[in-house]
PDB file of N, CA and C in Angstrom:
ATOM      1  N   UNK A   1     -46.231 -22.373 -12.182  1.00  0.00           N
ATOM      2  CA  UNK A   1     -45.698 -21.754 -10.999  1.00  0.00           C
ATOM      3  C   UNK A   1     -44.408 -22.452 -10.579  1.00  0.00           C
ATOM      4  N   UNK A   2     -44.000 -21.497 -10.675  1.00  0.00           N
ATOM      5  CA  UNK A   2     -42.312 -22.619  -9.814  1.00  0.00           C
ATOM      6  C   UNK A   2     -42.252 -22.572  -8.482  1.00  0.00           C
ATOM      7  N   UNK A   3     -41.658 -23.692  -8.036  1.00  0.00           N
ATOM      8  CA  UNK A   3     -41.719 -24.095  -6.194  1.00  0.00           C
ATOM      9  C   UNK A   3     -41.023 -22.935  -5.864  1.00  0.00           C
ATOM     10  N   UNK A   4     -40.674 -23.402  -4.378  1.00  0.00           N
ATOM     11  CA  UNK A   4     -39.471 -22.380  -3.502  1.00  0.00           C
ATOM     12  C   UNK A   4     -38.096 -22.973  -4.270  1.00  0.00           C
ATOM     13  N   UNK A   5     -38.084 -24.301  -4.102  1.00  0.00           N
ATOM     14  CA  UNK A   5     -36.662 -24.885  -4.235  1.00  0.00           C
ATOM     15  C   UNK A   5     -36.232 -24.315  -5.609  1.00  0.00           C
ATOM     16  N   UNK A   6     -36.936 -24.079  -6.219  1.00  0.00           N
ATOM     17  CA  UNK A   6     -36.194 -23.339  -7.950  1.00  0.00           C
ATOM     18  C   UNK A   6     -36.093 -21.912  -7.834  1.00  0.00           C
ATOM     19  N   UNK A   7     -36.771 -21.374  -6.702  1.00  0.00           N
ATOM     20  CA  UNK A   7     -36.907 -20.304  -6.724  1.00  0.00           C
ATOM     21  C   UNK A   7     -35.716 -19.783  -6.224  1.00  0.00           C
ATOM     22  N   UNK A   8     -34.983 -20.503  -4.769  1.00  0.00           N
ATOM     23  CA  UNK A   8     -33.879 -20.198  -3.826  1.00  0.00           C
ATOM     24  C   UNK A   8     -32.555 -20.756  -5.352  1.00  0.00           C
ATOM     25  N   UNK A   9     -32.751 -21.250  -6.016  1.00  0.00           N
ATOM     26  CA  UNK A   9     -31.574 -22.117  -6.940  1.00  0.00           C
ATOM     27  C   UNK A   9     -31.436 -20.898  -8.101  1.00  0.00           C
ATOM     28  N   UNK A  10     -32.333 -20.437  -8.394  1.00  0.00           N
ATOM     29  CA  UNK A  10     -32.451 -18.990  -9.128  1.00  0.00           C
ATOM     30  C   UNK A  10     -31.412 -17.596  -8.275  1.00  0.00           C
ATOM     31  N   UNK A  11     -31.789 -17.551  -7.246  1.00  0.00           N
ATOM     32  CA  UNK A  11     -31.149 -16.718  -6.322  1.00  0.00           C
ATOM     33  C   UNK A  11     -29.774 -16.804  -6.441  1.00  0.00           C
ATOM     34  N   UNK A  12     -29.775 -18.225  -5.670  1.00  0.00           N
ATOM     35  CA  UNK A  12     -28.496 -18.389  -5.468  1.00  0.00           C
ATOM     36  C   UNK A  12     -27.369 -18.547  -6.599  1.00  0.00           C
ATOM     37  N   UNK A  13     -28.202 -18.981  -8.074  1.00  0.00           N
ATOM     38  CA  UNK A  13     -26.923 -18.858  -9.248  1.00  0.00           C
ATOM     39  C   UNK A  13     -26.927 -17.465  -9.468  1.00  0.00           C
ATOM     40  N   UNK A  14     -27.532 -16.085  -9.407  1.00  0.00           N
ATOM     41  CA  UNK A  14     -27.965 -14.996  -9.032  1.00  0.00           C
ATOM     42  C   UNK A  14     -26.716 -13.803  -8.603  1.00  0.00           C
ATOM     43  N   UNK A  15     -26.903 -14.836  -7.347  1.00  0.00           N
ATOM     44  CA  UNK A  15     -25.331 -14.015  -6.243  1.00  0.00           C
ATOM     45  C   UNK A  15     -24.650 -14.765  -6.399  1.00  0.00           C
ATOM     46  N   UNK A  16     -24.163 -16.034  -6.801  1.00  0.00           N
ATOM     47  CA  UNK A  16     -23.258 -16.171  -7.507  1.00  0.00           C
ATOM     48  C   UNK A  16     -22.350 -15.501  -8.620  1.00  0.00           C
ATOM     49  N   UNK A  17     -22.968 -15.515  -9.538  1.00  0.00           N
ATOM     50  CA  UNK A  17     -22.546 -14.811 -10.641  1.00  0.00           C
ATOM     51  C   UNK A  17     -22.743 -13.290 -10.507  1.00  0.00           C
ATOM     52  N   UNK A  18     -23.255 -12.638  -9.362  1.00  0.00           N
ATOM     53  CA  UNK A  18     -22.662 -11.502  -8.697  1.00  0.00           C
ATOM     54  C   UNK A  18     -21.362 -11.315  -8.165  1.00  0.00           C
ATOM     55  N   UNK A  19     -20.860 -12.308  -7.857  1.00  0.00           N
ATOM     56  CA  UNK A  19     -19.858 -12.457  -7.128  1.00  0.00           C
ATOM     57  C   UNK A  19     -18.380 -12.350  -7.788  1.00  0.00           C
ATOM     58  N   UNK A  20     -19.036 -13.846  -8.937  1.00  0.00           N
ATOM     59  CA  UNK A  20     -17.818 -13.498  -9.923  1.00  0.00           C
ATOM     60  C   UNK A  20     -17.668 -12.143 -10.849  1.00  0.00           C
ATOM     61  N   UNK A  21     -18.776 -11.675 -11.347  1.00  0.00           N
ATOM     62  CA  UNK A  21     -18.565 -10.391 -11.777  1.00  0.00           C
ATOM     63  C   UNK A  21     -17.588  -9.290 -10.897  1.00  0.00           C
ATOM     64  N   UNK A  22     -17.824  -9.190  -9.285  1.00  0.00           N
ATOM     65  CA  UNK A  22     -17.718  -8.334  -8.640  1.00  0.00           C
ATOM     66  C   UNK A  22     -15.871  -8.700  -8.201  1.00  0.00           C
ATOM     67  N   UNK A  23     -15.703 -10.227  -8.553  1.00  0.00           N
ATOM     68  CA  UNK A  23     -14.399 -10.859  -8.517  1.00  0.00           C
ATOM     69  C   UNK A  23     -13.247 -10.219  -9.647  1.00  0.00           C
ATOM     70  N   UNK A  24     -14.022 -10.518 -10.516  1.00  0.00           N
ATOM     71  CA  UNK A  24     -13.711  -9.533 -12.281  1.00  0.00           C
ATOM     72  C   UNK A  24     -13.176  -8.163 -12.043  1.00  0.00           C
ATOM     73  N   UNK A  25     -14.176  -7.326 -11.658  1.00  0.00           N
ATOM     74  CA  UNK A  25     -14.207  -6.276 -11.869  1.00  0.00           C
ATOM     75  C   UNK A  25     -12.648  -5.776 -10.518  1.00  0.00           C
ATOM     76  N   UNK A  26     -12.907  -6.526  -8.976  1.00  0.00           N
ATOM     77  CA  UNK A  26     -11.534  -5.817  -8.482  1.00  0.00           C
ATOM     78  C   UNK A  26     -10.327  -6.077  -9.829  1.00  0.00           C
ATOM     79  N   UNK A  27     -10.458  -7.526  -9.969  1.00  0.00           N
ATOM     80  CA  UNK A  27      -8.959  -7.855 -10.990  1.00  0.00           C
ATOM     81  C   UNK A  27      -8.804  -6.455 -11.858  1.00  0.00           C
ATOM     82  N   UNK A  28      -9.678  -5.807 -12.824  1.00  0.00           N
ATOM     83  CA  UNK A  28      -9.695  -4.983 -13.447  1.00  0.00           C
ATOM     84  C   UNK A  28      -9.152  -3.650 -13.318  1.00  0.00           C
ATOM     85  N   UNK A  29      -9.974  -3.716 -11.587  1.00  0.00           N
ATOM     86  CA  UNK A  29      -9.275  -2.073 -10.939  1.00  0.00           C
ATOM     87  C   UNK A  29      -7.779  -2.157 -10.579  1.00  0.00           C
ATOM     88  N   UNK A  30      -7.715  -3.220 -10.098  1.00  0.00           N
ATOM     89  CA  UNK A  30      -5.509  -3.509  -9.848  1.00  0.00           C
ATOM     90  C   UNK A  30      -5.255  -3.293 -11.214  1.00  0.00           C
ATOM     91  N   UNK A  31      -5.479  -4.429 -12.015  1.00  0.00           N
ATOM     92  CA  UNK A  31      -4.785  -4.043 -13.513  1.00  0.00           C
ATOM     93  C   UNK A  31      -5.182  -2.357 -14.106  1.00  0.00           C
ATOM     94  N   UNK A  32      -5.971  -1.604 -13.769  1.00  0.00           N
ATOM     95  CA  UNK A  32      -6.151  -0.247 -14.059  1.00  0.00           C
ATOM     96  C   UNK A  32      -5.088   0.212 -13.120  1.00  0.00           C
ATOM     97  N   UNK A  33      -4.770  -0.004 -11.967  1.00  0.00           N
ATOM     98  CA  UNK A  33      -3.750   0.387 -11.163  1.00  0.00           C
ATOM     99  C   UNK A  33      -2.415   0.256 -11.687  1.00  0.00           C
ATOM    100  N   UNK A  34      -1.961  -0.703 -11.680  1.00  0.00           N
ATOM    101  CA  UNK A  34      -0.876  -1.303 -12.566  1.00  0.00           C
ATOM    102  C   UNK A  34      -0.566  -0.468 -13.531  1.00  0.00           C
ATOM    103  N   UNK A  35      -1.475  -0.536 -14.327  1.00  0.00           N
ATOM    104  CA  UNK A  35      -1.271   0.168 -15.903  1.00  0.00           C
ATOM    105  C   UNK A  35      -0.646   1.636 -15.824  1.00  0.00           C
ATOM    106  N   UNK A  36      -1.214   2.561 -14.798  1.00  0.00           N
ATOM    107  CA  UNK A  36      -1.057   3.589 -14.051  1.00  0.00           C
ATOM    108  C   UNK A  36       0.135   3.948 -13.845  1.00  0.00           C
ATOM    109  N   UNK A  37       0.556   2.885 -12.884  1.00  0.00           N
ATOM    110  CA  UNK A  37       1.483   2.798 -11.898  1.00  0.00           C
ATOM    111  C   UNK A  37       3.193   2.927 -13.053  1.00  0.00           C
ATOM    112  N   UNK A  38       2.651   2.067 -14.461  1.00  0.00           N
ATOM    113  CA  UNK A  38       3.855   1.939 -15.693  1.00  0.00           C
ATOM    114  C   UNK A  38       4.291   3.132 -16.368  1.00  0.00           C
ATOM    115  N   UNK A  39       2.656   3.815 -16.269  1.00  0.00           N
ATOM    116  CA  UNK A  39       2.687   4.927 -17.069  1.00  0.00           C
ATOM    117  C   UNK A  39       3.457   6.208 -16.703  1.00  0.00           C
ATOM    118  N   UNK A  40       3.662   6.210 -15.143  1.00  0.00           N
ATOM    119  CA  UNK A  40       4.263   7.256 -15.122  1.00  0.00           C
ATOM    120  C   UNK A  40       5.947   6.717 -14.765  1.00  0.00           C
ATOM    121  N   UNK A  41       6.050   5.171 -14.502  1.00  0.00           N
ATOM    122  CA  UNK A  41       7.593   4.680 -14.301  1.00  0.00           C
ATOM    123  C   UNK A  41       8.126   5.377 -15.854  1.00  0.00           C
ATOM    124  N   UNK A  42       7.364   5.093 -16.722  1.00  0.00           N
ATOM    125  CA  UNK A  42       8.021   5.154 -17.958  1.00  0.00           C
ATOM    126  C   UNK A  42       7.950   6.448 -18.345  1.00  0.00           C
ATOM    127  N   UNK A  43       7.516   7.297 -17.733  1.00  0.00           N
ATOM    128  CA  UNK A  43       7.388   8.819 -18.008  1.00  0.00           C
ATOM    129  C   UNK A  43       8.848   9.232 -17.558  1.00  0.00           C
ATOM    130  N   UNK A  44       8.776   8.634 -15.687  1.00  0.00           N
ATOM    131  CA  UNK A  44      10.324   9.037 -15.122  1.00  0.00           C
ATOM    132  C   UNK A  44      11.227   8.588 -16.061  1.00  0.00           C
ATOM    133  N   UNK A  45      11.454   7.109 -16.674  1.00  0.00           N
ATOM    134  CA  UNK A  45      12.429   6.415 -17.344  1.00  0.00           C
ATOM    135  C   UNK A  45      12.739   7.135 -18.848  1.00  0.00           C
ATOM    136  N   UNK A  46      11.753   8.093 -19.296  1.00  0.00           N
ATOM    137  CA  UNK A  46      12.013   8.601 -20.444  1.00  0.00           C
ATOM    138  C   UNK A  46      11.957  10.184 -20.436  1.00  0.00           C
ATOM    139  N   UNK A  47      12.161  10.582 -19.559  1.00  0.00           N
ATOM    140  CA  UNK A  47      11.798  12.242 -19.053  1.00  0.00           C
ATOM    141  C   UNK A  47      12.995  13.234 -19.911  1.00  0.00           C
ATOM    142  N   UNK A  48      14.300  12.026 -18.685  1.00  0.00           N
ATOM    143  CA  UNK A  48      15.715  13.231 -19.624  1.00  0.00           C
ATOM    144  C   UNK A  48      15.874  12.910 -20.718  1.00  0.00           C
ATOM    145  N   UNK A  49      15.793  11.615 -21.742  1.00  0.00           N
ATOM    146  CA  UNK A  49      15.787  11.606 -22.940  1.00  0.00           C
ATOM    147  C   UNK A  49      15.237  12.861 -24.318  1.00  0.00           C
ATOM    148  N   UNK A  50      13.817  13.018 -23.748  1.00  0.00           N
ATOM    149  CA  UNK A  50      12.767  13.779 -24.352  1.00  0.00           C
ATOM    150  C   UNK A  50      13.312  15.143 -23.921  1.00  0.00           C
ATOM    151  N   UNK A  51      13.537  15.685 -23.162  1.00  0.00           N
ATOM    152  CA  UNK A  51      13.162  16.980 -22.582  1.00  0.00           C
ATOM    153  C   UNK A  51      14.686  17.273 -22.255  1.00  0.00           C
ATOM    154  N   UNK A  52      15.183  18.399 -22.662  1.00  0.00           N
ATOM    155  CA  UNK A  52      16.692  19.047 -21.860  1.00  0.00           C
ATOM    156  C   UNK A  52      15.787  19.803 -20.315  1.00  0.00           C
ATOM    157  N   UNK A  53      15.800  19.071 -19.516  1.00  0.00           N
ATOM    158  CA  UNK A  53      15.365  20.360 -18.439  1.00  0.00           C
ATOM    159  C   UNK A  53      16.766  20.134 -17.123  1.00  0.00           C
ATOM    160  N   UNK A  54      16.763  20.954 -16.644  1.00  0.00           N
ATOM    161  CA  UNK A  54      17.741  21.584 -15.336  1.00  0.00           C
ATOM    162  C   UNK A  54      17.407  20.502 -14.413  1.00  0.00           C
ATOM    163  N   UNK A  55      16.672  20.685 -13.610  1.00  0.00           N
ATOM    164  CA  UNK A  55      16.414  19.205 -12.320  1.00  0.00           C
ATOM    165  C   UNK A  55      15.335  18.235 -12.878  1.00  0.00           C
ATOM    166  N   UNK A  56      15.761  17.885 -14.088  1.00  0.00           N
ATOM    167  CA  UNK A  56      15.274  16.421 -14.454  1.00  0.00           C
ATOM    168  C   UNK A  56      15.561  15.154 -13.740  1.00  0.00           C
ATOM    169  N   UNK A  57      16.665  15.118 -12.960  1.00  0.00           N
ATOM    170  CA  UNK A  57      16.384  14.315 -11.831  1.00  0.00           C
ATOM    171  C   UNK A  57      15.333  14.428 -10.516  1.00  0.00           C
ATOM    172  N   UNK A  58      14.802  15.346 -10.409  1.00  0.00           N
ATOM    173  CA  UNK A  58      14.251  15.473  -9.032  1.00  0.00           C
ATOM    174  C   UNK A  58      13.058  15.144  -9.886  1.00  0.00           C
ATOM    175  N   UNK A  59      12.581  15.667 -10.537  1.00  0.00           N
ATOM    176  CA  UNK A  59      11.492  15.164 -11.435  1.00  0.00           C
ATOM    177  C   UNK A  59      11.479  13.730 -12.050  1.00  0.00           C
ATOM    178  N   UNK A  60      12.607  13.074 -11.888  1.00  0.00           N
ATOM    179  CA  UNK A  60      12.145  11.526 -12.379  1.00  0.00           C
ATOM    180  C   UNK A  60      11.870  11.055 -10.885  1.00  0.00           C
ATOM    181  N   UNK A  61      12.274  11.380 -10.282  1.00  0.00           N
ATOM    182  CA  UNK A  61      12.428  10.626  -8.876  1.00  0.00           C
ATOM    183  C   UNK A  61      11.219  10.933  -8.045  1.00  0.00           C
ATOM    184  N   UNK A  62      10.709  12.047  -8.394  1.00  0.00           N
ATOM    185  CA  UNK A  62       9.527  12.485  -8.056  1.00  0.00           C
ATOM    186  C   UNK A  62       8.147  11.610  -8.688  1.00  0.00           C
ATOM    187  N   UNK A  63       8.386  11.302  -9.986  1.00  0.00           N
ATOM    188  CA  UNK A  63       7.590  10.246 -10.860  1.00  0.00           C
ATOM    189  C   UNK A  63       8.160   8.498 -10.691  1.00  0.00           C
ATOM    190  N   UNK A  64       8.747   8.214 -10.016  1.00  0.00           N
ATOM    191  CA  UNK A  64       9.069   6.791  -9.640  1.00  0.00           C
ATOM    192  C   UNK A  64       8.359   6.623  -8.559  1.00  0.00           C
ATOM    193  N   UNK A  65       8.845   8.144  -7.724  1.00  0.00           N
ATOM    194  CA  UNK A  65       7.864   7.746  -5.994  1.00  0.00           C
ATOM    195  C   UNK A  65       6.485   7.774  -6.468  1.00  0.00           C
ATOM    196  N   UNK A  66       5.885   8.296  -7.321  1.00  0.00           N
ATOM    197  CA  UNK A  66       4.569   8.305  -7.408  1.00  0.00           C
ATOM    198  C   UNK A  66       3.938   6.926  -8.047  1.00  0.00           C
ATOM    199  N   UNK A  67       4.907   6.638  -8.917  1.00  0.00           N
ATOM    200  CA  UNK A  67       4.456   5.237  -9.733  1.00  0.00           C
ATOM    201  C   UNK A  67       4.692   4.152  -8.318  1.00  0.00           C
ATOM    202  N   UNK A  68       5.723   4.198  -7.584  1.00  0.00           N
ATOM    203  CA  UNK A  68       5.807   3.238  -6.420  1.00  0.00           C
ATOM    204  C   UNK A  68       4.521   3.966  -5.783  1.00  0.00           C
ATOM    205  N   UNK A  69       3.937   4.944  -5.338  1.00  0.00           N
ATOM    206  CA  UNK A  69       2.998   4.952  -4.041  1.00  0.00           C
ATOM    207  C   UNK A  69       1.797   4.201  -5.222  1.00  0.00           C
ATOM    208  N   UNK A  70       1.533   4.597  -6.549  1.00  0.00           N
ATOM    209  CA  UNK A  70      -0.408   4.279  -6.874  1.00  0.00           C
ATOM    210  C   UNK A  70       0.472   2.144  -7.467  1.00  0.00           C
ATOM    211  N   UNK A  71       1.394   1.794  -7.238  1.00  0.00           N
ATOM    212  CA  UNK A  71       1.595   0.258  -7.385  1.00  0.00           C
ATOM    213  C   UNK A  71       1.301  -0.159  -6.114  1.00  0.00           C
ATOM    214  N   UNK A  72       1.484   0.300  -4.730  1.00  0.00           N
ATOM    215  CA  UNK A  72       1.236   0.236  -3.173  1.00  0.00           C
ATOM    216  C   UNK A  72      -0.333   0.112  -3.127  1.00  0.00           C
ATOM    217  N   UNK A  73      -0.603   1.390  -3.693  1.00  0.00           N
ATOM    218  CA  UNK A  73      -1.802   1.875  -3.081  1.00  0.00           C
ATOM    219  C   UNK A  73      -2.973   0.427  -3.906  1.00  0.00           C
ATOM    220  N   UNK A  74      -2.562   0.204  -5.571  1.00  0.00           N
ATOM    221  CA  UNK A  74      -3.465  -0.452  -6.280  1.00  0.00           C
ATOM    222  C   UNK A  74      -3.652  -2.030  -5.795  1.00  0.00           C
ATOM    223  N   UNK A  75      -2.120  -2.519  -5.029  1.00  0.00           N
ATOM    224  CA  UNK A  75      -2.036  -3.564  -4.078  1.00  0.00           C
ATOM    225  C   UNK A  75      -2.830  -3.607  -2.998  1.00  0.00           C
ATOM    226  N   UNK A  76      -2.839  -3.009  -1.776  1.00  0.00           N
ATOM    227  CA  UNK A  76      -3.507  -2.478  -0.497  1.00  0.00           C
ATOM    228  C   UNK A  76      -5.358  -2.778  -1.289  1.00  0.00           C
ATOM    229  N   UNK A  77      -5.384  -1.812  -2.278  1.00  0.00           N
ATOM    230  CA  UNK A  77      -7.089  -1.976  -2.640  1.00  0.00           C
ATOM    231  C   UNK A  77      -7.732  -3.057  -3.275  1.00  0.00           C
ATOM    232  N   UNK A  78      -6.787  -3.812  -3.926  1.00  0.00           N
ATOM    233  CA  UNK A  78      -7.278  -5.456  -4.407  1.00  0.00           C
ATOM    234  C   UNK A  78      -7.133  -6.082  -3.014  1.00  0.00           C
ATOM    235  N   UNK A  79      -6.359  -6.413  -2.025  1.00  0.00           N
ATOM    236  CA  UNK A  79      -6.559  -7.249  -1.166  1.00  0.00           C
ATOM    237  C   UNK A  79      -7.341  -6.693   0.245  1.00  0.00           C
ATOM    238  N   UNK A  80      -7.597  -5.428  -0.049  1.00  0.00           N
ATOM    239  CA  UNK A  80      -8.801  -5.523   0.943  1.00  0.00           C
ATOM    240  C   UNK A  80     -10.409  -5.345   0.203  1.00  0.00           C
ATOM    241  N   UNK A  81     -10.302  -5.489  -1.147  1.00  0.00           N
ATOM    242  CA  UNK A  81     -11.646  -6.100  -1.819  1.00  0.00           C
ATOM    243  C   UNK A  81     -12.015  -7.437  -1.619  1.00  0.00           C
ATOM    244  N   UNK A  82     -10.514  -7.953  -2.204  1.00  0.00           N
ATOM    245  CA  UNK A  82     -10.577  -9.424  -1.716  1.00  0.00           C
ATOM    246  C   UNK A  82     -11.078  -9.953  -0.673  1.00  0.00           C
ATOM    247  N   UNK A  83     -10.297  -9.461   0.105  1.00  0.00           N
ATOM    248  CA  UNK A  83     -10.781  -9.925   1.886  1.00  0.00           C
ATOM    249  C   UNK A  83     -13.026  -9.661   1.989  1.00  0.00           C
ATOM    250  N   UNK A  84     -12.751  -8.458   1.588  1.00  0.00           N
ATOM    251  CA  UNK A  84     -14.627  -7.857   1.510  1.00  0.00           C
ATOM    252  C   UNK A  84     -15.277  -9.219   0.785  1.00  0.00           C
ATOM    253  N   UNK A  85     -14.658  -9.230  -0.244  1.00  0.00           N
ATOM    254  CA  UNK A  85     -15.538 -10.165  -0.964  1.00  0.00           C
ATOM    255  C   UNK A  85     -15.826 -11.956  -0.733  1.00  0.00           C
ATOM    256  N   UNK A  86     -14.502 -12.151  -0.161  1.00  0.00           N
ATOM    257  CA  UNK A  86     -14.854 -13.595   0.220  1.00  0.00           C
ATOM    258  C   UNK A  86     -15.625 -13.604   1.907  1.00  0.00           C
ATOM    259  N   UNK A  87     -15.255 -12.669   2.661  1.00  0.00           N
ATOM    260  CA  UNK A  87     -16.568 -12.709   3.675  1.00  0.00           C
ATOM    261  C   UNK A  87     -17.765 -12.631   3.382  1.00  0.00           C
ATOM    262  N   UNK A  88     -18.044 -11.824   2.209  1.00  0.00           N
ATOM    263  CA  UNK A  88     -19.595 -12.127   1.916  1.00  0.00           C
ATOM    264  C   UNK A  88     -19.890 -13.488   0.972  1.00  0.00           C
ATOM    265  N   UNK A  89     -18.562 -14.107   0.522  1.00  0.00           N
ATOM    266  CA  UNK A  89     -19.118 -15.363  -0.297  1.00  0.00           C
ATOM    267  C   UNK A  89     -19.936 -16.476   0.479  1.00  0.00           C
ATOM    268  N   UNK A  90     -19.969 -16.009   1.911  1.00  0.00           N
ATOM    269  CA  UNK A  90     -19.831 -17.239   2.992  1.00  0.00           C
ATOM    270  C   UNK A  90     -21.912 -17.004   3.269  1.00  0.00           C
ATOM    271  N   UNK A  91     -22.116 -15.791   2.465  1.00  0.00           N
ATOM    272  CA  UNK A  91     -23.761 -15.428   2.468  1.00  0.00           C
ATOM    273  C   UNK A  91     -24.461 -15.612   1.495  1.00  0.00           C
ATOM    274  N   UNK A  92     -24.077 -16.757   0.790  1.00  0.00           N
ATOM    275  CA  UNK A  92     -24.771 -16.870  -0.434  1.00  0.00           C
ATOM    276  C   UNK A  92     -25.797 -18.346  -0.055  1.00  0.00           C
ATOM    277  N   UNK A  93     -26.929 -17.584  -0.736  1.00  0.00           N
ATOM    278  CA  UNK A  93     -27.802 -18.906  -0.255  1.00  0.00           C
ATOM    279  C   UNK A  93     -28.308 -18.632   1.576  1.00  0.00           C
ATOM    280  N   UNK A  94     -28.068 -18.043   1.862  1.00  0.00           N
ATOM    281  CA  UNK A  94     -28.443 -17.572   3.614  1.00  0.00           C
ATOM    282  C   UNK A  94     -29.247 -16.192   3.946  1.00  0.00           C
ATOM    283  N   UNK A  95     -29.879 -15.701   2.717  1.00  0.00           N
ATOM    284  CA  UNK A  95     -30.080 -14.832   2.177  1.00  0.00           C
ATOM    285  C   UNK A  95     -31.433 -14.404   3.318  1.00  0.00           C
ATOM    286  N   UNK A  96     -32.351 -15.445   3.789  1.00  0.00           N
ATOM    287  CA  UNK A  96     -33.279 -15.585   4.494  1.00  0.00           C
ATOM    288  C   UNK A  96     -33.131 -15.157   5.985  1.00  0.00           C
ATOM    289  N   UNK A  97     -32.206 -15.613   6.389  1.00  0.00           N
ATOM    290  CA  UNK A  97     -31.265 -15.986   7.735  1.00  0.00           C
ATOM    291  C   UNK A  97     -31.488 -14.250   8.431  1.00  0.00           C
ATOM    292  N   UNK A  98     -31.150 -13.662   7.554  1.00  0.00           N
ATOM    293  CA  UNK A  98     -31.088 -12.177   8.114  1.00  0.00           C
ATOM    294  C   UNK A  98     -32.311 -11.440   8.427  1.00  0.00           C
ATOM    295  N   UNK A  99     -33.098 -11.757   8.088  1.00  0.00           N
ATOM    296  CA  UNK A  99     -34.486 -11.538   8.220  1.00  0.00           C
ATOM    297  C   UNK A  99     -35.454 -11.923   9.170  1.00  0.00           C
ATOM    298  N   UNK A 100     -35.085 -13.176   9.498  1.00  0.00           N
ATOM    299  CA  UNK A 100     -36.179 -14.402  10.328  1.00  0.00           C
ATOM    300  C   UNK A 100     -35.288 -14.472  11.514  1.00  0.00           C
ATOM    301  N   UNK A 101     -33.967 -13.980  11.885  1.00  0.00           N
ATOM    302  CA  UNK A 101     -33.536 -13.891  13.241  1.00  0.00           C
ATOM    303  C   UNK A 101     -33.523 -12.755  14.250  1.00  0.00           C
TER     304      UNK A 101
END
């Protein structure tokens, strides 16, 4: 039988390594953002090359603003994960606390 004390040390490496996973995974969604965000800069940056079209400018410029709003937007959503996630780092191991008050 294992005590409490191995039992709470189980837990707590537990949500730990919840944590870092869940640390991982924002990094992942910015860099999915990012990646995004290139794909269509380089769409605008290579548009009139590829294509003879008539307002190929309004159309690159139209694909820069968009690559600038999802580089904004993929910024804005990593640092308010961030922020989410280190307020709950401060509940690890206190797991009890919420229950018994």
């Amino acid at each position: 039988m294992k005590s409490e004390k191995a039992i709470n040390k189980d837990l707590i490496l537990r949500e730990r390594l919840a944590l870092q996973r869940t640390v991982l995974a924002n990094q992942s969604t910015f860099l999915a953002f990012l990646r995004t965000a290139m794909y269509f800069l380089i769409a605008g940056l290579s548009l009139q090359n590829l294509l003879k079209i008539e307002n190929s400018l309004s159309i690159e410029i139209a694909l820069f603003a968009v690559s600038f709003v999802i580089f904004i937007l993929g910024i804005a959503n990593y640092f308010k994960h961030k922020k989410s996630i280190l307020e709950n780092k401060k509940h690890i191991g206190d797991y009890q606390l919420e229950y018994y008050e």
